[in-house]
Protein backbone atom coordinates (compact mmCIF):
# COMPACT_ATOMS: atom_id res chain seq x y z
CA UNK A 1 95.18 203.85 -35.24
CA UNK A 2 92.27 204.26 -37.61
CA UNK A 3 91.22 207.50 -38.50
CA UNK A 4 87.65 208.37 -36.47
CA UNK A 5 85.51 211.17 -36.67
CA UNK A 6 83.76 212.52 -34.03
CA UNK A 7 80.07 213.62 -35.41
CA UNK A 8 76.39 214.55 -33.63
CA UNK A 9 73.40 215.19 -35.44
CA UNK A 10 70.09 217.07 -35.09
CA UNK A 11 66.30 215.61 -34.06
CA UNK A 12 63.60 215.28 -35.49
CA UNK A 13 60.14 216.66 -34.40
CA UNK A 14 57.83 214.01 -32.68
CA UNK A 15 55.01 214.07 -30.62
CA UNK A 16 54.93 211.46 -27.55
CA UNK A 17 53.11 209.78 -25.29
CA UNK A 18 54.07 207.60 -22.52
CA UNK A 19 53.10 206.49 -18.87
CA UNK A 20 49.53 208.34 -19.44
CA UNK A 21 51.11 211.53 -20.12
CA UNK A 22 51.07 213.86 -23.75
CA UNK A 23 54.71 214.99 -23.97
CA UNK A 24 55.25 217.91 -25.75
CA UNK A 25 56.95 218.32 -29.38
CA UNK A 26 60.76 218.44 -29.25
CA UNK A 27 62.35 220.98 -31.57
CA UNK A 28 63.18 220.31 -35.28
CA UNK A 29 66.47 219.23 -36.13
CA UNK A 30 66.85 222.77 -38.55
CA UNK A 31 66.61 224.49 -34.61
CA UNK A 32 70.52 222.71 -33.56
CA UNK A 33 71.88 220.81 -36.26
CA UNK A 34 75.23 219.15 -35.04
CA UNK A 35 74.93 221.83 -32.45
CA UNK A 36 75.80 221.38 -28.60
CA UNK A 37 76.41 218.03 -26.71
CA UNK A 38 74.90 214.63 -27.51
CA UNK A 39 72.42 213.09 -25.57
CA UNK A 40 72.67 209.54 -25.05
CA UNK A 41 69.56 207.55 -24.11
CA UNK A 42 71.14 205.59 -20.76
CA UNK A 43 70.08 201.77 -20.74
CA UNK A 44 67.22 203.30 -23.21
CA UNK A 45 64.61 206.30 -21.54
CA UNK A 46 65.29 204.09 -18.72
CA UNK A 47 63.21 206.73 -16.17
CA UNK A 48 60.30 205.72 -18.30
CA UNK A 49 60.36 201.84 -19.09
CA UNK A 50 62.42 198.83 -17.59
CA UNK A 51 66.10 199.42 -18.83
CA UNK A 52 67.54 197.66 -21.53
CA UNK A 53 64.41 196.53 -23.34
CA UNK A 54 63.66 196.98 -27.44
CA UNK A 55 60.42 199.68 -25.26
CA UNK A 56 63.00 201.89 -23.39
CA UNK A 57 65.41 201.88 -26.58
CA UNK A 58 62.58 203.06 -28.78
CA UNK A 59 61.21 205.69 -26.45
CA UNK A 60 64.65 207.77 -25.44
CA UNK A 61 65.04 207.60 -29.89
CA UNK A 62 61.23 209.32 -30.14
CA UNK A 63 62.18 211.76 -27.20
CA UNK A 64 65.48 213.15 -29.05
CA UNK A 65 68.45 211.03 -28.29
CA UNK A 66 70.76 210.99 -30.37
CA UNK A 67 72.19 207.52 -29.44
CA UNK A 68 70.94 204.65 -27.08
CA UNK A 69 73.37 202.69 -25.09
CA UNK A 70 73.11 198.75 -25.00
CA UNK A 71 75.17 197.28 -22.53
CA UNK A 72 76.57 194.07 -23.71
CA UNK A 73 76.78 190.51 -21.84
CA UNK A 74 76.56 186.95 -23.50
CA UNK A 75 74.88 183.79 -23.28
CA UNK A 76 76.08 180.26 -22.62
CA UNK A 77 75.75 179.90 -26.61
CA UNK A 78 77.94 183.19 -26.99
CA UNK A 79 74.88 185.71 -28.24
CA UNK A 80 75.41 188.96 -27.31
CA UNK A 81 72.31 190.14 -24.93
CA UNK A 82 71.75 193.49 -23.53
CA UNK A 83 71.77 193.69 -19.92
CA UNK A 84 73.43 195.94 -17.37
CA UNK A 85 74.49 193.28 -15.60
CA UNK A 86 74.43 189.75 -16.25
CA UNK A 87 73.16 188.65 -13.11
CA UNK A 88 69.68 189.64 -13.69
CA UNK A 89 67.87 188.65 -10.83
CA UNK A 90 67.14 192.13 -10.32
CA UNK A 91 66.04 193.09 -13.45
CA UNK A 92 64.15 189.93 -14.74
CA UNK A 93 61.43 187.69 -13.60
CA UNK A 94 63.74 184.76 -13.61
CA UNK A 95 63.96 184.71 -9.47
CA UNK A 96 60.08 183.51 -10.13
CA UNK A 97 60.29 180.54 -12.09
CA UNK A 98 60.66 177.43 -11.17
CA UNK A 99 62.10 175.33 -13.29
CA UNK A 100 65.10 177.70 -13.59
CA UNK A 101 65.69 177.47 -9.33
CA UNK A 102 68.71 175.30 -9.80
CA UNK A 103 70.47 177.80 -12.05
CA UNK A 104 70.81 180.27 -8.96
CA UNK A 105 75.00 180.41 -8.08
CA UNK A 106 77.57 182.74 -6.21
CA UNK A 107 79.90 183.66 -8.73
CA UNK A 108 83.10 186.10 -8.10
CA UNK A 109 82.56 189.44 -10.67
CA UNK A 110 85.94 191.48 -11.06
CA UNK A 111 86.78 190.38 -7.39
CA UNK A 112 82.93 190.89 -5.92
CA UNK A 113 80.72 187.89 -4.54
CA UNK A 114 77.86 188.16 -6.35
CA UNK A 115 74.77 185.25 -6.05
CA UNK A 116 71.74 185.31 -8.37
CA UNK A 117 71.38 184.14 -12.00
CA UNK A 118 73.80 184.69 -14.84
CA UNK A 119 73.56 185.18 -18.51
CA UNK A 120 76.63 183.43 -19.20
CA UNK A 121 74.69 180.18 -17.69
CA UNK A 122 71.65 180.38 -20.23
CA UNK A 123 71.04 179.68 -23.77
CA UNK A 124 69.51 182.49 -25.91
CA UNK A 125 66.32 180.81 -26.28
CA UNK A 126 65.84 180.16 -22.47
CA UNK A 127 66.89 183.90 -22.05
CA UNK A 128 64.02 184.76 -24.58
CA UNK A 129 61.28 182.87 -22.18
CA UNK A 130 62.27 185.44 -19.55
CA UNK A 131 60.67 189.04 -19.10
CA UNK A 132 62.27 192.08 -17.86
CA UNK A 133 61.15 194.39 -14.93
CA UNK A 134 62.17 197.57 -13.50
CA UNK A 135 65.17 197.52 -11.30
CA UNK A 136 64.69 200.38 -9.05
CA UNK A 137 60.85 199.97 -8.17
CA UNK A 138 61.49 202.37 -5.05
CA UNK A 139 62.19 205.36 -7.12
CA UNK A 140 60.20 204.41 -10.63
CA UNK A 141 57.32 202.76 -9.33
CA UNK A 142 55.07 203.87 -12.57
CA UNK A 143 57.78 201.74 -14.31
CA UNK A 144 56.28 198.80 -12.94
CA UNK A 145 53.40 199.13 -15.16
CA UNK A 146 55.81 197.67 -17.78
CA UNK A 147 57.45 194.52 -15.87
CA UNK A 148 56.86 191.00 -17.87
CA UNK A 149 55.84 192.55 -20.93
CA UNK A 150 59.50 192.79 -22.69
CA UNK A 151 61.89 190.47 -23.55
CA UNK A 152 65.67 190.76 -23.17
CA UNK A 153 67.07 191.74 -26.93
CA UNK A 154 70.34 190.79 -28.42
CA UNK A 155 72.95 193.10 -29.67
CA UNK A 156 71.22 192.63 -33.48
CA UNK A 157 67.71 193.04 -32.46
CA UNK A 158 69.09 197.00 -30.83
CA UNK A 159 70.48 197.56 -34.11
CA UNK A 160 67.92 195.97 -36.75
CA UNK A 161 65.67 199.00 -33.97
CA UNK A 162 68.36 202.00 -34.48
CA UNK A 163 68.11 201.45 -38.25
CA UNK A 164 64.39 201.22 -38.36
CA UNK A 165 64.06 204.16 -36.20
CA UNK A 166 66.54 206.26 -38.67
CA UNK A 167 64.18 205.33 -41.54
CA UNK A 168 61.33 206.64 -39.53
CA UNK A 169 62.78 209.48 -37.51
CA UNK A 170 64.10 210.84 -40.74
CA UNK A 171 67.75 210.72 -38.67
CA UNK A 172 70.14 208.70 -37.56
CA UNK A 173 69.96 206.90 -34.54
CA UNK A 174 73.50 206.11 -32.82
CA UNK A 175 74.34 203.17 -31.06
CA UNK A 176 76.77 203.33 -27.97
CA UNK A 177 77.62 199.98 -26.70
CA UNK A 178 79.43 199.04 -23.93
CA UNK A 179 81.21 196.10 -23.20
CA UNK A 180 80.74 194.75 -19.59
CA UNK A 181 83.19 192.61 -17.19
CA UNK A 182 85.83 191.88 -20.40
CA UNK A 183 88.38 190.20 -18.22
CA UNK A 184 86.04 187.83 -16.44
CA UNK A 185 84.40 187.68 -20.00
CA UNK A 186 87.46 186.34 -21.19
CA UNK A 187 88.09 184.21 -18.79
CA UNK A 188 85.62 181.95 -19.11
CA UNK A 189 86.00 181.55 -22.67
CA UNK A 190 83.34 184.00 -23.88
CA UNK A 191 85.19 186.83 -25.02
CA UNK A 192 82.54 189.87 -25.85
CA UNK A 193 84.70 191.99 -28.68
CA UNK A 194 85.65 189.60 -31.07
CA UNK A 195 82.12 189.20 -31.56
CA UNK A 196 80.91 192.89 -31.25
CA UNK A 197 83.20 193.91 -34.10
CA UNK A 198 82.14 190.43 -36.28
CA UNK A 199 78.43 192.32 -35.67
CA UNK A 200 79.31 195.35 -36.14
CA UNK A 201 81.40 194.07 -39.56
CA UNK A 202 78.05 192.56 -40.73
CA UNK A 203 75.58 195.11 -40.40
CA UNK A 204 78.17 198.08 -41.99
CA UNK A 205 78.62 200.07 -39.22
CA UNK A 206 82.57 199.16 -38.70
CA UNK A 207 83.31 202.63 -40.27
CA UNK A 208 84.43 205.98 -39.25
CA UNK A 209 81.43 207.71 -40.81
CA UNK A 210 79.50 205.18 -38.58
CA UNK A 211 77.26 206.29 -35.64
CA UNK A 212 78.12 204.59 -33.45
CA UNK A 213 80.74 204.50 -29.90
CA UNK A 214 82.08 201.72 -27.87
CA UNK A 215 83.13 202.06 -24.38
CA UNK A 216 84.59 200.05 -21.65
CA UNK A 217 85.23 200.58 -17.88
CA UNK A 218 88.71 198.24 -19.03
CA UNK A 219 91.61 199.63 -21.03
CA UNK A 220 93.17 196.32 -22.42
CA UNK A 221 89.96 195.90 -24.01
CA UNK A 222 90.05 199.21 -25.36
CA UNK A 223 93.08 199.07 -26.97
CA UNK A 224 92.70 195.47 -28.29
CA UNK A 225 89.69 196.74 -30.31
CA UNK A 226 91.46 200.03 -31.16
CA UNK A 227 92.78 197.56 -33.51
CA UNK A 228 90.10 196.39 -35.35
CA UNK A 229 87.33 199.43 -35.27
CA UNK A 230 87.29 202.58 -36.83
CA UNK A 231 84.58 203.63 -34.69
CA UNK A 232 85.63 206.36 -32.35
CA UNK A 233 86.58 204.10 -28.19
CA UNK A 234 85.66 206.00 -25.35
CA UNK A 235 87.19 205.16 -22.16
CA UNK A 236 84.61 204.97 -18.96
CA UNK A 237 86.16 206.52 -15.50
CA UNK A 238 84.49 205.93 -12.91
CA UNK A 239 85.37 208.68 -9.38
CA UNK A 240 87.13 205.56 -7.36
CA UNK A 241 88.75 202.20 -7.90
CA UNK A 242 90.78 200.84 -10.90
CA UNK A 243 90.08 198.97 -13.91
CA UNK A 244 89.76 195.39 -13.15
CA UNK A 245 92.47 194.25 -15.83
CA UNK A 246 94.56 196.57 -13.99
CA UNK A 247 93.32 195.08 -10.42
CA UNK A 248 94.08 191.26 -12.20
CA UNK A 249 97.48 192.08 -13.90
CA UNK A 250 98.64 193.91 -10.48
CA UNK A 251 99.24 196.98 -12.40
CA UNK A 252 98.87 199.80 -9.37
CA UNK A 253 97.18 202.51 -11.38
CA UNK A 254 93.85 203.89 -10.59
CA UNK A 255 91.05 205.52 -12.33
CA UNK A 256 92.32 208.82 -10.83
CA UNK A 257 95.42 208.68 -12.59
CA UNK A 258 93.63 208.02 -15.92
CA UNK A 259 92.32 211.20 -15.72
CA UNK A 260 95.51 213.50 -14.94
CA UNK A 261 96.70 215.58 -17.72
CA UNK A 262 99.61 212.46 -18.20
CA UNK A 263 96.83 209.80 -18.32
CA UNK A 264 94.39 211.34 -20.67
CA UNK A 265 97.25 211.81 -23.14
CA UNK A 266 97.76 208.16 -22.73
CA UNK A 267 94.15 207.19 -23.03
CA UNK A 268 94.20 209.07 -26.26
CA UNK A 269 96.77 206.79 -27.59
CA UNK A 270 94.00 204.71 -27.91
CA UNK A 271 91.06 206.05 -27.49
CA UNK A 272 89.26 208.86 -28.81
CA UNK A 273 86.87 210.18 -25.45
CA UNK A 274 85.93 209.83 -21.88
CA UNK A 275 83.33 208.93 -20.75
CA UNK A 276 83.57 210.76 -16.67
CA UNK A 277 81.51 210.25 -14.19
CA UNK A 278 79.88 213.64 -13.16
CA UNK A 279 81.50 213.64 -9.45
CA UNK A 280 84.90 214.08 -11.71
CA UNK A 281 83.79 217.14 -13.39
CA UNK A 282 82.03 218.66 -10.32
CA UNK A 283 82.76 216.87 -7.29
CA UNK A 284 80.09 216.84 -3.86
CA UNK A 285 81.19 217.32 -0.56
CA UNK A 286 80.11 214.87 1.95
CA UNK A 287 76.62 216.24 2.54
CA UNK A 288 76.22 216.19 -1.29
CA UNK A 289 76.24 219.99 -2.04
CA UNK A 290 78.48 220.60 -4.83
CA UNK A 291 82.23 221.56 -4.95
CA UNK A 292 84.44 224.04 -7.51
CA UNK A 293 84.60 222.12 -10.68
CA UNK A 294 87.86 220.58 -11.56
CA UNK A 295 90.03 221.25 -14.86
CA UNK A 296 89.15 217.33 -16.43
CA UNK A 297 87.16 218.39 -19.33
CA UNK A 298 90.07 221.07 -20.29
CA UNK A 299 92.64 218.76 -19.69
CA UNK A 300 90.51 215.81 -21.78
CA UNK A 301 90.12 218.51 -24.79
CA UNK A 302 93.71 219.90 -24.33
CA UNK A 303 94.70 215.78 -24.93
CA UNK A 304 91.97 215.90 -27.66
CA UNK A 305 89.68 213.76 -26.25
CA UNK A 306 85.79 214.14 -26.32
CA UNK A 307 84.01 214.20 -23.02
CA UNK A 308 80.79 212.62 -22.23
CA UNK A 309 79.75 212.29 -18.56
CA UNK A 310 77.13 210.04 -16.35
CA UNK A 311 74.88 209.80 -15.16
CA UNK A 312 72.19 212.49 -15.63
CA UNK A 313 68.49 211.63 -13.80
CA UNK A 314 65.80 213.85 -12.48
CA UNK A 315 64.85 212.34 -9.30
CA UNK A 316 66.28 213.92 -5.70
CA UNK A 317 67.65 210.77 -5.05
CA UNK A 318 70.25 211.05 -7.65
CA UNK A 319 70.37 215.02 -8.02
CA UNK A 320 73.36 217.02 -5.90
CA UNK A 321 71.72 218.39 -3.01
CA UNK A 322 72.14 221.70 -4.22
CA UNK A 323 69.17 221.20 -6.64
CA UNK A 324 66.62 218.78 -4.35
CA UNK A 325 62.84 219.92 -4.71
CA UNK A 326 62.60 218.00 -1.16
CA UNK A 327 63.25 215.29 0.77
CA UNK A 328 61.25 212.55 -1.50
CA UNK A 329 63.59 210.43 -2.66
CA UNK A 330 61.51 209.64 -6.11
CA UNK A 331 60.31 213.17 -6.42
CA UNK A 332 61.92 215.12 -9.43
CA UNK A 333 64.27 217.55 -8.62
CA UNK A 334 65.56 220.72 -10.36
CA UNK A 335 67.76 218.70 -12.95
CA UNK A 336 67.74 221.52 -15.81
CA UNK A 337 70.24 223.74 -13.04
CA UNK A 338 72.41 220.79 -12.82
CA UNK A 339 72.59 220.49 -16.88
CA UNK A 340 73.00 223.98 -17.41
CA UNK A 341 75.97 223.16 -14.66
CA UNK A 342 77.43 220.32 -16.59
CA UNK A 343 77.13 221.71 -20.15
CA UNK A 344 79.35 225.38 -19.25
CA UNK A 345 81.89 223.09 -18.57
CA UNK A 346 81.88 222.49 -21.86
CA UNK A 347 81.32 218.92 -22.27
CA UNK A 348 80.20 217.37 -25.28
CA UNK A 349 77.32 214.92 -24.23
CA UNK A 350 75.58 213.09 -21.77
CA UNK A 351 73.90 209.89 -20.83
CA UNK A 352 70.53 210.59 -19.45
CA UNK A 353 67.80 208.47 -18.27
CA UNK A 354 65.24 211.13 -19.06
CA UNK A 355 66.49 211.88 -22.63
CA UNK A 356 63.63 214.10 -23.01
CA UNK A 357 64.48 216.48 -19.85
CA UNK A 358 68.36 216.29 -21.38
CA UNK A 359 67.13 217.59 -25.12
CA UNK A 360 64.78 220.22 -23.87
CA UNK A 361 68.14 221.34 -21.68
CA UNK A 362 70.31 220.92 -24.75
CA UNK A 363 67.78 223.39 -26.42
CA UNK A 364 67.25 226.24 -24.34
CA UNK A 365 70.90 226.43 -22.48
């Protein structure tokens, strides 16, 4: 195993505007230098613009974060695109075009019918001709403003951003990519990692000293890269289910044994954090008021692993009941309680779609 290093870093003082609205300055990075959890812009400030666009990437780096998260999928030519998914009929305009109609197929995902449009069944260039839009119009309607103005970026594009950012910023912008559906990836002869780590390779960042994570829902994955970076892995848990190379190689175990005190010291074998989802930490009851926390971060650090947990958002919809404003759905509830929550359990960062709302919490906890 390579030796990694585990760093954060401080912000930078910027003044923003987006939607309409002035937001104000965020603190200097001489207020918290490599002080208190990361924040991790999720999809981009995906509350704010249509996830996973070069727009959303570039805001949640101006409002603090200290990393932004591509998700990684390819095309039929074997580019690496950012996407959440790759079926991206929700999250694209390509449902609207015609001369793409015949390209719309039911496909099996890690064991899941799925039908709409796949990445893996378009060039790069016909990818480019699409536009994305927001994929939760419900809850983010302002987001809507955005949809068909931005383009679907590759892995490069994200980076050529982070690095242009840093220069501007005046600090380093992370990148945390995460590599989606590896086994069915694999599969179909479009493996994502050898090429991740030939990109990573060529723009320098295959280093310890590099900013820069890469996480997996997988393990095999995982530990097959283990090999070749000497980035720090994080291994995703999600609160049910297994991994789906587990679920294809018929091994029984779950994601809730990954996360006993036996399992974590096995994920650290070859991996260097967790990345939890919150309901692990601090579980909700069935009427979604919160329970006692659990001991997963302690047992994580006790196995010396670095904790980073998912997903933090402001709206009621996705807020523990315990901190609703009211019954709206889309209206923003008390998140800064349920951060001050999260963060005296000690863990070390979070992915937010309101990287903003996470800084300001990161500040004055």
């Amino acid at each position: 195993m390579f030796p990694k290093r585990i760093r954060t870093r401080g912000l930078a003082t910027v003044v923003l505007v987006f939607a309409g609205a002035v937001v104000a300055s965020l603190p200097s990075a001489s207020a918290h230098d490599d002080k208190g959890p990361i924040v991790i812009g999720h999809r981009g400030a995906s509350a704010y613009r249509p996830e996973h666009t070069l727009a959303a990437y570039e805001l949640a780096a101006r409002m603090g974060a200290d990393f932004i998260e591509p998700d990684l999928v390819p095309t039929k030519d074997g580019k690496l695109v950012t996407r959440h998914e790759n079926e991206i009929g929700g999250t694209t305009n390509v449902g609207t075009l015609p001369e793409f109609a015949d390209r719309k197929k039911t496909k099996t995902i890690d064991g899941v019918a799925i039908t709409g449009w796949f990445t893996e069944d378009f060039t790069l260039a016909e990818l480019k001709t699409l536009r994305a839009k927001e994929r939760i119009p419900a809850i983010r309607p302002r987001n809507t403003l955005y949809d068909g103005r931005f383009e679907i970026p590759t892995l490069q594009e994200v980076i050529d951003l982070s690095k242009r950012l840093s220069r501007e910023l005046h600090r380093e912008i992370g990148i945390y990519p995460e590599t989606k559906h590896p086994t069915y990836f694999k599969s179909i002869g479009l493996a994502l990692e050898p090429k991740l780590v030939d990109t990573l390779n060529r723009n320098g960042l295959n280093r310890s000293s590099a900013k820069v994570y890469v996480q997996s829902f997988e393990v095999a994955n995982l530990k097959e890269l283990n090999r070749s970076l000497r980035v720090p892995i994080v291994q995703l848990v999600n609160g049910s289910g297994a991994p789906y190379d587990f679920i294809a190689a018929g091994d029984k175990r779950t994601y809730a044994d990954l996360v006993t005190p036996a399992g974590l010291r096995e994920v650290r074998s070859y991996a260097d954090g967790v990345g939890l989802t919150k309901d692990l930490i601090i579980p909700r009851d069935a009427g979604g008021f919160l329970k006692a926390p659990t001991t997963v971060v302690k047992d994580a650090h006790k196995a010396g692993l670095i904790v980073h947990s998912w997903t933090f958002r402001n709206e009621n919809s996705f807020l523990p009941a315990d901190f609703r404003s009211s019954t709206d759905p889309a209206a923003y509830g008390r998140a800064f309680e349920e951060y001050d929550l999260f963060f005296k359990q000690g863990i070390d960062g979070v992915f937010a779609d309101n990287p903003d709302t996470a800084v300001e919490a990161k500040v004055k906890r």
